[in-house]
C-alpha atoms as a PDB file:
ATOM      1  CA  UNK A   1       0.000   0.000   0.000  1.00  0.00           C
ATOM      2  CA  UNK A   2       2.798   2.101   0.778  1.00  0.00           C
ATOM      3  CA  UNK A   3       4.623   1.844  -2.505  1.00  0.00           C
ATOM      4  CA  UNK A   4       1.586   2.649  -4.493  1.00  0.00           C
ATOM      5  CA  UNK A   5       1.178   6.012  -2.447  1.00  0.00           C
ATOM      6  CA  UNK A   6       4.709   6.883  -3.203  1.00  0.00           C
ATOM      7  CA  UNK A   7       4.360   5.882  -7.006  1.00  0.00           C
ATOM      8  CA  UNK A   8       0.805   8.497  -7.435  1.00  0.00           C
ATOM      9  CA  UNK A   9       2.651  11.233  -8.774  1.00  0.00           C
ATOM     10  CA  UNK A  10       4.467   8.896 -11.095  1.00  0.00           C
ATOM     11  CA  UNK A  11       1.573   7.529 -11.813  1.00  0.00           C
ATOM     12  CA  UNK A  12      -0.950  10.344 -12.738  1.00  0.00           C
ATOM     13  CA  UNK A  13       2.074  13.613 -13.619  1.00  0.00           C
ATOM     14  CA  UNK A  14       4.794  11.112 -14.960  1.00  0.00           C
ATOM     15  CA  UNK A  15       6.869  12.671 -12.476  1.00  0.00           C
ATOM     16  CA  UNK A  16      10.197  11.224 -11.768  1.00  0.00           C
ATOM     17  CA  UNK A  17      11.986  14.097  -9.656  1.00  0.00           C
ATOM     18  CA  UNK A  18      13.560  12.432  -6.211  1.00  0.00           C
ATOM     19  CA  UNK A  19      11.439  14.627  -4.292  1.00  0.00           C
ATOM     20  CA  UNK A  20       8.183  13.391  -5.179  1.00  0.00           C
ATOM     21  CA  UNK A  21       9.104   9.269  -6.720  1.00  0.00           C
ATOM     22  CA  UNK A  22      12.028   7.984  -5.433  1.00  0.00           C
ATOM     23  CA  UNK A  23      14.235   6.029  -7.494  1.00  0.00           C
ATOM     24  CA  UNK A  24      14.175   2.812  -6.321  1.00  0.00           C
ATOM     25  CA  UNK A  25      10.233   2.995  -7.457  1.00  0.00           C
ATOM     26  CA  UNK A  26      10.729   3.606 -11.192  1.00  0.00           C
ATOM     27  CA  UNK A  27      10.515   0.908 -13.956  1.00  0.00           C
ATOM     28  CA  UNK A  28      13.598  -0.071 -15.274  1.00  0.00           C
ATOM     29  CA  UNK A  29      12.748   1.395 -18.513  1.00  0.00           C
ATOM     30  CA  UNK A  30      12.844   4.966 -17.091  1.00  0.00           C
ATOM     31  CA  UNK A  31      16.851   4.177 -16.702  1.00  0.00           C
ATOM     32  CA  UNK A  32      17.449   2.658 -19.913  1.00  0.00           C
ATOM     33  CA  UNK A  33      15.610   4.192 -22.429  1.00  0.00           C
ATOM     34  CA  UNK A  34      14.632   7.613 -23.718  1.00  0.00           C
ATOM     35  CA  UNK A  35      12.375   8.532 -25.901  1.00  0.00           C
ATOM     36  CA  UNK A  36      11.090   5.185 -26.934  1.00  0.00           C
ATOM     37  CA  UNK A  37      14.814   4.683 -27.869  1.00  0.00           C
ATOM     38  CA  UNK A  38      17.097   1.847 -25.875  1.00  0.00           C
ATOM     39  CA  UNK A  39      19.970   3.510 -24.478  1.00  0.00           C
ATOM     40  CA  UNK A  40      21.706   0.692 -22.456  1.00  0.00           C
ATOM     41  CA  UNK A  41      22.498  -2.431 -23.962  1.00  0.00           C
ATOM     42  CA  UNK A  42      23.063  -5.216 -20.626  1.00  0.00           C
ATOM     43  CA  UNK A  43      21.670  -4.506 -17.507  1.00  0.00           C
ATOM     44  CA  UNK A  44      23.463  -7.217 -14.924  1.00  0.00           C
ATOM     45  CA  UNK A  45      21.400  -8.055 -11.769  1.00  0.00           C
ATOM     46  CA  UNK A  46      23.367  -6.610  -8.477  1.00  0.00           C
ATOM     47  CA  UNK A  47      23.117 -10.109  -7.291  1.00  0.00           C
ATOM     48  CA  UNK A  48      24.641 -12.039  -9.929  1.00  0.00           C
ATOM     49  CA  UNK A  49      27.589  -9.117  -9.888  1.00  0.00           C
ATOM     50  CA  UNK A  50      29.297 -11.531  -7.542  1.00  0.00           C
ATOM     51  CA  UNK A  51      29.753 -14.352  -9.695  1.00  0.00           C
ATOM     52  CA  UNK A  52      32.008 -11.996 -11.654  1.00  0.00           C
ATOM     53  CA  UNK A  53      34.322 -11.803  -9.260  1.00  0.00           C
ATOM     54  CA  UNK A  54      36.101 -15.326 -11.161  1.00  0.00           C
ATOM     55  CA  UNK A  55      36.382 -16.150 -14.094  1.00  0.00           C
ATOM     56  CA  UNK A  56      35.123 -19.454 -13.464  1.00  0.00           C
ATOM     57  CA  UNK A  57      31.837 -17.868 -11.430  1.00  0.00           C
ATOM     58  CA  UNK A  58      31.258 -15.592 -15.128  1.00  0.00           C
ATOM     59  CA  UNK A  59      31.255 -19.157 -16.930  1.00  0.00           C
ATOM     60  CA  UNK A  60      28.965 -21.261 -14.466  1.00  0.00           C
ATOM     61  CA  UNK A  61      26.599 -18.102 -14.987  1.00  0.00           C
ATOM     62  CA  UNK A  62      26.757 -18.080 -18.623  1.00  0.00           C
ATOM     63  CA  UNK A  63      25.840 -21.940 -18.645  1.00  0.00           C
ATOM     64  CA  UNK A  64      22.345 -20.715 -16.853  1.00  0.00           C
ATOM     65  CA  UNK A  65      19.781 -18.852 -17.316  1.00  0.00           C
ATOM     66  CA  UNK A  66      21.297 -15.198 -16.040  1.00  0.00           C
ATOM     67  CA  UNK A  67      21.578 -11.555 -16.598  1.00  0.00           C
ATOM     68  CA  UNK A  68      25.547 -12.249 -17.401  1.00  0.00           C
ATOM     69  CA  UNK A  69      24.851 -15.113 -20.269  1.00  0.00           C
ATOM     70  CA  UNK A  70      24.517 -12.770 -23.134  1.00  0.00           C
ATOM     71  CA  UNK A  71      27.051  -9.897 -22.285  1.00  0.00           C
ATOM     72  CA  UNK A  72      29.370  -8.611 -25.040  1.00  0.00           C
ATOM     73  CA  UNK A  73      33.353  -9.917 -23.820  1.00  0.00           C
ATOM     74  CA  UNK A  74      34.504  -6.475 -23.235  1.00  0.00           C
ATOM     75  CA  UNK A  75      31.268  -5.482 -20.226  1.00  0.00           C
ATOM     76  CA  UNK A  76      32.073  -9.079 -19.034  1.00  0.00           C
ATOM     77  CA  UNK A  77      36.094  -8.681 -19.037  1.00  0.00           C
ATOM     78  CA  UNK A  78      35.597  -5.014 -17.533  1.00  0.00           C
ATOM     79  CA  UNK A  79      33.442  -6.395 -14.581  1.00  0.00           C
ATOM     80  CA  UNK A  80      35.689  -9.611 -13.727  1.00  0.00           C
ATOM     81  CA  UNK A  81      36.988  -8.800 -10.535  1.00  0.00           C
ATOM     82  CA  UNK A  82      35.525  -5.597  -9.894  1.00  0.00           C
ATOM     83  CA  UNK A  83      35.150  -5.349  -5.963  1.00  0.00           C
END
């Protein structure tokens, strides 16, 4: 119930300013497109981000069904071993 309160000006003005929808309430899409046009190409779960912390944990990913099984090389090389 709480969450829908928060999302009414969202809902009815579109409005996505922190003051009046936070952040965390927005659809995805608001963050990765604009203007009906995609902007990001691989969105990676936070919780999967550990599993590219080896490169052995990026391949046992890849063989399931995961946000990581479809990233370009380069995003995957650039987030093995991030901390």
């Amino acid at each position: 119930r709480r969450w829908k309160k928060l999302m009414t000006p969202y809902l009815l003005r579109g409005e996505k300013e922190e003051w009046y929808t936070p952040c965390h309430l927005l659809p995805m899409f608001e963050f990765t497109h604009s203007n009906g046009k995609q902007l990001v190409q691989s969105v990676v779960k936070q919780e999967e981000l550990k599993f590219l912390k080896t490169k052995e944990g990026g391949d046992k990913l890849r063989q399931e069904d995961s946000t990581v099984t479809n990233l370009p090389p380069l995003v995957r090389d650039a987030l093995l071993g991030m901390p």
